[in-house]
C-alpha atoms as a PDB file:
ATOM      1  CA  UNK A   1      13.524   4.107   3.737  1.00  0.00           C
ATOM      2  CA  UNK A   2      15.428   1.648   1.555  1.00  0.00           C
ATOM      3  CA  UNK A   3      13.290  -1.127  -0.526  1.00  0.00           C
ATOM      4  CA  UNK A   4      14.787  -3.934   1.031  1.00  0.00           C
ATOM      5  CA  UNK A   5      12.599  -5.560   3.605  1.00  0.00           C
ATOM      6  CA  UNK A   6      15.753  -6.586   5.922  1.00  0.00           C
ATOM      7  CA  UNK A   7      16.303  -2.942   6.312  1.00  0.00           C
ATOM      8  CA  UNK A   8      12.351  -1.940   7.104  1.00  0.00           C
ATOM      9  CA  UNK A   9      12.168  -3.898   9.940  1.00  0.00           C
ATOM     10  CA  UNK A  10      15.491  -2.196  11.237  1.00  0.00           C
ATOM     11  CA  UNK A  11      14.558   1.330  11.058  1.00  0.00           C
ATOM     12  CA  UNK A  12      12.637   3.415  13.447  1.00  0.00           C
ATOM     13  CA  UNK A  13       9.467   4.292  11.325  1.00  0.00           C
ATOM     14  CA  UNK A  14      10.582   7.885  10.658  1.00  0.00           C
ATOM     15  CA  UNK A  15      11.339  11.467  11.703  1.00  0.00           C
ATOM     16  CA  UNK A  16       7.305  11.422  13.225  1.00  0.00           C
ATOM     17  CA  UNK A  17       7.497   8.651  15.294  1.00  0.00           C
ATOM     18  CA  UNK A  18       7.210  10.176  19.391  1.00  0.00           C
ATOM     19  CA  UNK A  19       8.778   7.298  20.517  1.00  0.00           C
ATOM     20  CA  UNK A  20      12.046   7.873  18.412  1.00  0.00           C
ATOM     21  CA  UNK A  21      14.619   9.647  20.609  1.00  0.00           C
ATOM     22  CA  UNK A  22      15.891  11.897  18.029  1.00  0.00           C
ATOM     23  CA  UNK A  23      12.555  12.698  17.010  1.00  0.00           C
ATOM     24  CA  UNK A  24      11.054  16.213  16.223  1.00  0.00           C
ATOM     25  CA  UNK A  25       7.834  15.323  17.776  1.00  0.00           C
ATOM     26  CA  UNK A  26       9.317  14.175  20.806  1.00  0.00           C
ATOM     27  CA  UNK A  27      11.177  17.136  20.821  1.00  0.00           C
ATOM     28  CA  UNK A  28       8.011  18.916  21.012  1.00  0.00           C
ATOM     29  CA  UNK A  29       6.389  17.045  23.736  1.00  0.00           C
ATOM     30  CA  UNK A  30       9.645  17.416  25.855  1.00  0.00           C
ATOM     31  CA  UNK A  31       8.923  21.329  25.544  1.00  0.00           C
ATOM     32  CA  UNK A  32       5.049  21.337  25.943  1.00  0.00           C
ATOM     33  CA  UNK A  33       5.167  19.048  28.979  1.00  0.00           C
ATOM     34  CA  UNK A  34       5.828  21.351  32.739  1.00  0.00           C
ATOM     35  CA  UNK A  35       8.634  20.482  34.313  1.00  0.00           C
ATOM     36  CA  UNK A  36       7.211  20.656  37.885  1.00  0.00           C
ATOM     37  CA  UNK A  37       6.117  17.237  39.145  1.00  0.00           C
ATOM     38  CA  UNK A  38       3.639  17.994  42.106  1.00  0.00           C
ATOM     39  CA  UNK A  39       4.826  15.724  45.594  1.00  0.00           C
ATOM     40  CA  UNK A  40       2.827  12.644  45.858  1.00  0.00           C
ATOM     41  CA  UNK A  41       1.349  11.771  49.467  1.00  0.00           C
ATOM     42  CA  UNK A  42       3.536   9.888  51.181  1.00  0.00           C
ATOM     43  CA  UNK A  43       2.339   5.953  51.927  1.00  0.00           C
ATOM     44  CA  UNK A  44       1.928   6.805  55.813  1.00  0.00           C
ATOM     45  CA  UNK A  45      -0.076   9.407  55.387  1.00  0.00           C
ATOM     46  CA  UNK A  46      -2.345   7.494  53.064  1.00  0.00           C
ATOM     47  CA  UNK A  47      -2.315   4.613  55.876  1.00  0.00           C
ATOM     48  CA  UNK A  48      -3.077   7.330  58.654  1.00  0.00           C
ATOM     49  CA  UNK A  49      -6.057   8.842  56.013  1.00  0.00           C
ATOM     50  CA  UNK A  50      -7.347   5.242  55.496  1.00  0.00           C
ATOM     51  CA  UNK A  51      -7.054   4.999  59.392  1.00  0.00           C
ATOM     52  CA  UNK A  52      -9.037   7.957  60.190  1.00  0.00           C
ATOM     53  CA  UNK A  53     -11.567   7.317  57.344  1.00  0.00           C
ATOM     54  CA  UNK A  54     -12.529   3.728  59.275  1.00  0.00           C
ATOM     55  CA  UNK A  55     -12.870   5.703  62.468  1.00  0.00           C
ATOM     56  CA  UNK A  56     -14.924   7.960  60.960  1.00  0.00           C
ATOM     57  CA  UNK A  57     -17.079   5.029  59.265  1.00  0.00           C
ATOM     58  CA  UNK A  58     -17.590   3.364  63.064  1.00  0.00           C
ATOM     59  CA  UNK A  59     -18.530   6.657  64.095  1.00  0.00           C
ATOM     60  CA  UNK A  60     -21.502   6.675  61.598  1.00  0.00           C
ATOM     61  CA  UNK A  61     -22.241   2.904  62.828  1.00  0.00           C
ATOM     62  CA  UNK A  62     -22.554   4.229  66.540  1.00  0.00           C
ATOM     63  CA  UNK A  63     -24.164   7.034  65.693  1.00  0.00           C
ATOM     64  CA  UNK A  64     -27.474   5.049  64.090  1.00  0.00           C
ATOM     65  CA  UNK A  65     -27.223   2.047  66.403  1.00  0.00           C
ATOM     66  CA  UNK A  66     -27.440   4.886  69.508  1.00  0.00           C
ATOM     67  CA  UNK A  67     -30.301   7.098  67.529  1.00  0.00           C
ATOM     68  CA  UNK A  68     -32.371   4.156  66.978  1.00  0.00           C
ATOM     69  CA  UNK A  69     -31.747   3.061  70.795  1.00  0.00           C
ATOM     70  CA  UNK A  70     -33.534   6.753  72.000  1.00  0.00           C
ATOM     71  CA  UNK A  71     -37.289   6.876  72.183  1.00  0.00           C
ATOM     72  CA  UNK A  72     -38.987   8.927  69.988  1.00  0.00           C
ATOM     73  CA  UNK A  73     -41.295  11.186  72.064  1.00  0.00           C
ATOM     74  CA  UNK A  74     -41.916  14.465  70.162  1.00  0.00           C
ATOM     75  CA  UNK A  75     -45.287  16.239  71.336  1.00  0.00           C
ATOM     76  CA  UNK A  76     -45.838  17.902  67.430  1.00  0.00           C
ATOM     77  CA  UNK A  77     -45.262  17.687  63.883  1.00  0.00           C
ATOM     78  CA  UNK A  78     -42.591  19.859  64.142  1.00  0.00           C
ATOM     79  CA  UNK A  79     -40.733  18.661  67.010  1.00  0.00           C
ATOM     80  CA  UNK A  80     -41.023  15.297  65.176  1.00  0.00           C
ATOM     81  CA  UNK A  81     -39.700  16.795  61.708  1.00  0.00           C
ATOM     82  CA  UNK A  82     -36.908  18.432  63.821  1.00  0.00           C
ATOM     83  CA  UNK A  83     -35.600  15.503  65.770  1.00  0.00           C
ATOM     84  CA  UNK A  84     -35.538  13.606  62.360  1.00  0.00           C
ATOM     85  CA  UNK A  85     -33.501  16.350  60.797  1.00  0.00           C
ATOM     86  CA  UNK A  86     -31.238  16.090  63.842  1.00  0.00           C
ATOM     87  CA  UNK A  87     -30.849  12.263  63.674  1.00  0.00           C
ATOM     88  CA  UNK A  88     -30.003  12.798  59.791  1.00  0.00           C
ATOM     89  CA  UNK A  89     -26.979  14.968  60.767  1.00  0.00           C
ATOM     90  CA  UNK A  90     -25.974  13.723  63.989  1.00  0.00           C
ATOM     91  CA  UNK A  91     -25.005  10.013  61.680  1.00  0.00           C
ATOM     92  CA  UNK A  92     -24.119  12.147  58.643  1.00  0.00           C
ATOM     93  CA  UNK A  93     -21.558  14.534  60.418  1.00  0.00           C
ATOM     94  CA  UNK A  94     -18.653  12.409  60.475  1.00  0.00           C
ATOM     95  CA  UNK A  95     -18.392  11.698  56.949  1.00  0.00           C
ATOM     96  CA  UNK A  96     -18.844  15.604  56.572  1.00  0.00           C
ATOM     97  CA  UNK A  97     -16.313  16.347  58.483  1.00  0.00           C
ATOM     98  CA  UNK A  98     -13.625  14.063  57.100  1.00  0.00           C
ATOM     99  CA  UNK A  99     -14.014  15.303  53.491  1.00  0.00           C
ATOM    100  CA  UNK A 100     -14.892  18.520  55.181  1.00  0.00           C
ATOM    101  CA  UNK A 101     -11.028  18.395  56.119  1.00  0.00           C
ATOM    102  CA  UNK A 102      -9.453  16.639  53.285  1.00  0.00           C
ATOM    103  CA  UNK A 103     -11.151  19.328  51.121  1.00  0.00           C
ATOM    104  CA  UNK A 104     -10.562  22.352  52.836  1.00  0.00           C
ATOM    105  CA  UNK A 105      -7.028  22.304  54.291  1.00  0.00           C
ATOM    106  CA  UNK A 106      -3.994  22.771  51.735  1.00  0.00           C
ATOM    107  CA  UNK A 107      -2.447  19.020  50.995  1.00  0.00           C
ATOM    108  CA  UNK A 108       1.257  20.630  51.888  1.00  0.00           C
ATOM    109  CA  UNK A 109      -0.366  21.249  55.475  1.00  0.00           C
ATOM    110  CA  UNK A 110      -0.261  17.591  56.452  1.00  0.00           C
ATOM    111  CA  UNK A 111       0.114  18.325  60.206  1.00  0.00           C
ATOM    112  CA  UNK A 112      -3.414  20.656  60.156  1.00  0.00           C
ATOM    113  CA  UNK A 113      -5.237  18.114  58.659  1.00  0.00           C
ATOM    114  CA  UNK A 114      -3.847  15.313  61.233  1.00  0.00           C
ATOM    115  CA  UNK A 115      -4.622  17.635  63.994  1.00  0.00           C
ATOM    116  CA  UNK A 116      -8.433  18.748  62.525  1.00  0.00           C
ATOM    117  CA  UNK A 117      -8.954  14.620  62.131  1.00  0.00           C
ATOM    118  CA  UNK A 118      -8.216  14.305  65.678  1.00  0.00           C
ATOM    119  CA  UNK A 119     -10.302  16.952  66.810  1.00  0.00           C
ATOM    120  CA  UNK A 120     -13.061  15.557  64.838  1.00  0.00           C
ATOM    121  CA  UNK A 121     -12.498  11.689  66.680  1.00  0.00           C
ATOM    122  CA  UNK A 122     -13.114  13.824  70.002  1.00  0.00           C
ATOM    123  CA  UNK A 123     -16.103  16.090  69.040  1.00  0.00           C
ATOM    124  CA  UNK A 124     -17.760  13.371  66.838  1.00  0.00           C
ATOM    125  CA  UNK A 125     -17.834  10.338  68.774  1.00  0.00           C
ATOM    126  CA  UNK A 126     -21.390   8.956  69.313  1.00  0.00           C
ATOM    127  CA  UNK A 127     -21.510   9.735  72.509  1.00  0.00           C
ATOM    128  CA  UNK A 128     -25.165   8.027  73.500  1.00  0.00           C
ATOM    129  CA  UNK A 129     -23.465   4.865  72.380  1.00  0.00           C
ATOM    130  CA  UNK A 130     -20.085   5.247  74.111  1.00  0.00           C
ATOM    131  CA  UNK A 131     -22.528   6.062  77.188  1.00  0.00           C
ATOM    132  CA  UNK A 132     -24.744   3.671  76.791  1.00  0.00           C
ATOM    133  CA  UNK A 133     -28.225   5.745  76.946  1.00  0.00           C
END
C-alpha cells in the first residue's frame, strides 16, 4: 500500500480480498466449490406442477363439499369413529398423493411423475360430487 490517499482508493484492498481476481482466496474458493451444477426444472414443468397442484386443491374442495352433502347414519360408536376416519382421508388424499409423487419419483423422471399426476386426477376425483349424490 503506498501512503498517499490518491493511491488507496485505487488499489484492490489486498492479496485477501475474494473478490480480487488474482486473489489467493479466490483461488481457493474456485477449487473448493463442485463443478457440477445440478439441471434446474424447466419453467413448463413448473407451470404443469402448479397446474396439477390447483387440480389437486379443487379436488380437496369437492371432496368436503360432497362428504358434508352424505348423511351421517352410523348404527355404533365405531361405525361412527370409522366413517370419520374415512371422511378425514377421502379430503386429505389428494394432497397426499401429489407430494406423495413429487417426493417419491426421481426429478430426472419428469415423464413418471406427469403420468402418476394424471393417474391421480382419475382415481382421486370426488366422485359423490362429480355425481351429484
Amino acid at each position: 500500500m503506498s501512503t498517499e490517499p490518491d493511491d488507496d482508493g485505487l488499489s484492490w484492498g489486498g492479496e485477501k480480498d475474494p473478490t480480487h481476481v488474482e486473489s489467493t482466496v479466490a483461488d481457493e474458493a474456485r477449487q473448493e466449490a463442485p463443478d457440477v451444477a445440478e439441471p434446474g426444472t424447466s419453467s413448463a414443468l413448473l407451470v404443469t406442477y402448479g397446474v396439477f397442484g390447483g387440480i389437486f386443491l379443487l379436488y380437496v374442495v369437492g371432496w368436503i363439499i360432497a362428504i358434508q352433502s352424505i348423511p351421517a347414519g352410523s348404527p355404533g360408536a365405531l361405525a361412527a369413529v370409522m366413517d370419520r376416519v374415512a371422511e378425514f382421508l377421502a379430503f386429505l388424499s389428494p394432497v397426499l398423493w401429489f407430494f406423495g409423487v413429487l417426493m417419491l419419483t426421481p426429478k430426472s423422471r419428469a415423464r413418471t411423475r406427469i403420468l402418476w399426476l394424471v393417474l391421480g386426477v382419475l382415481i382421486l376425483a370426488p366422485w359423490p360430487f362429480i355425481l351429484g349424490y
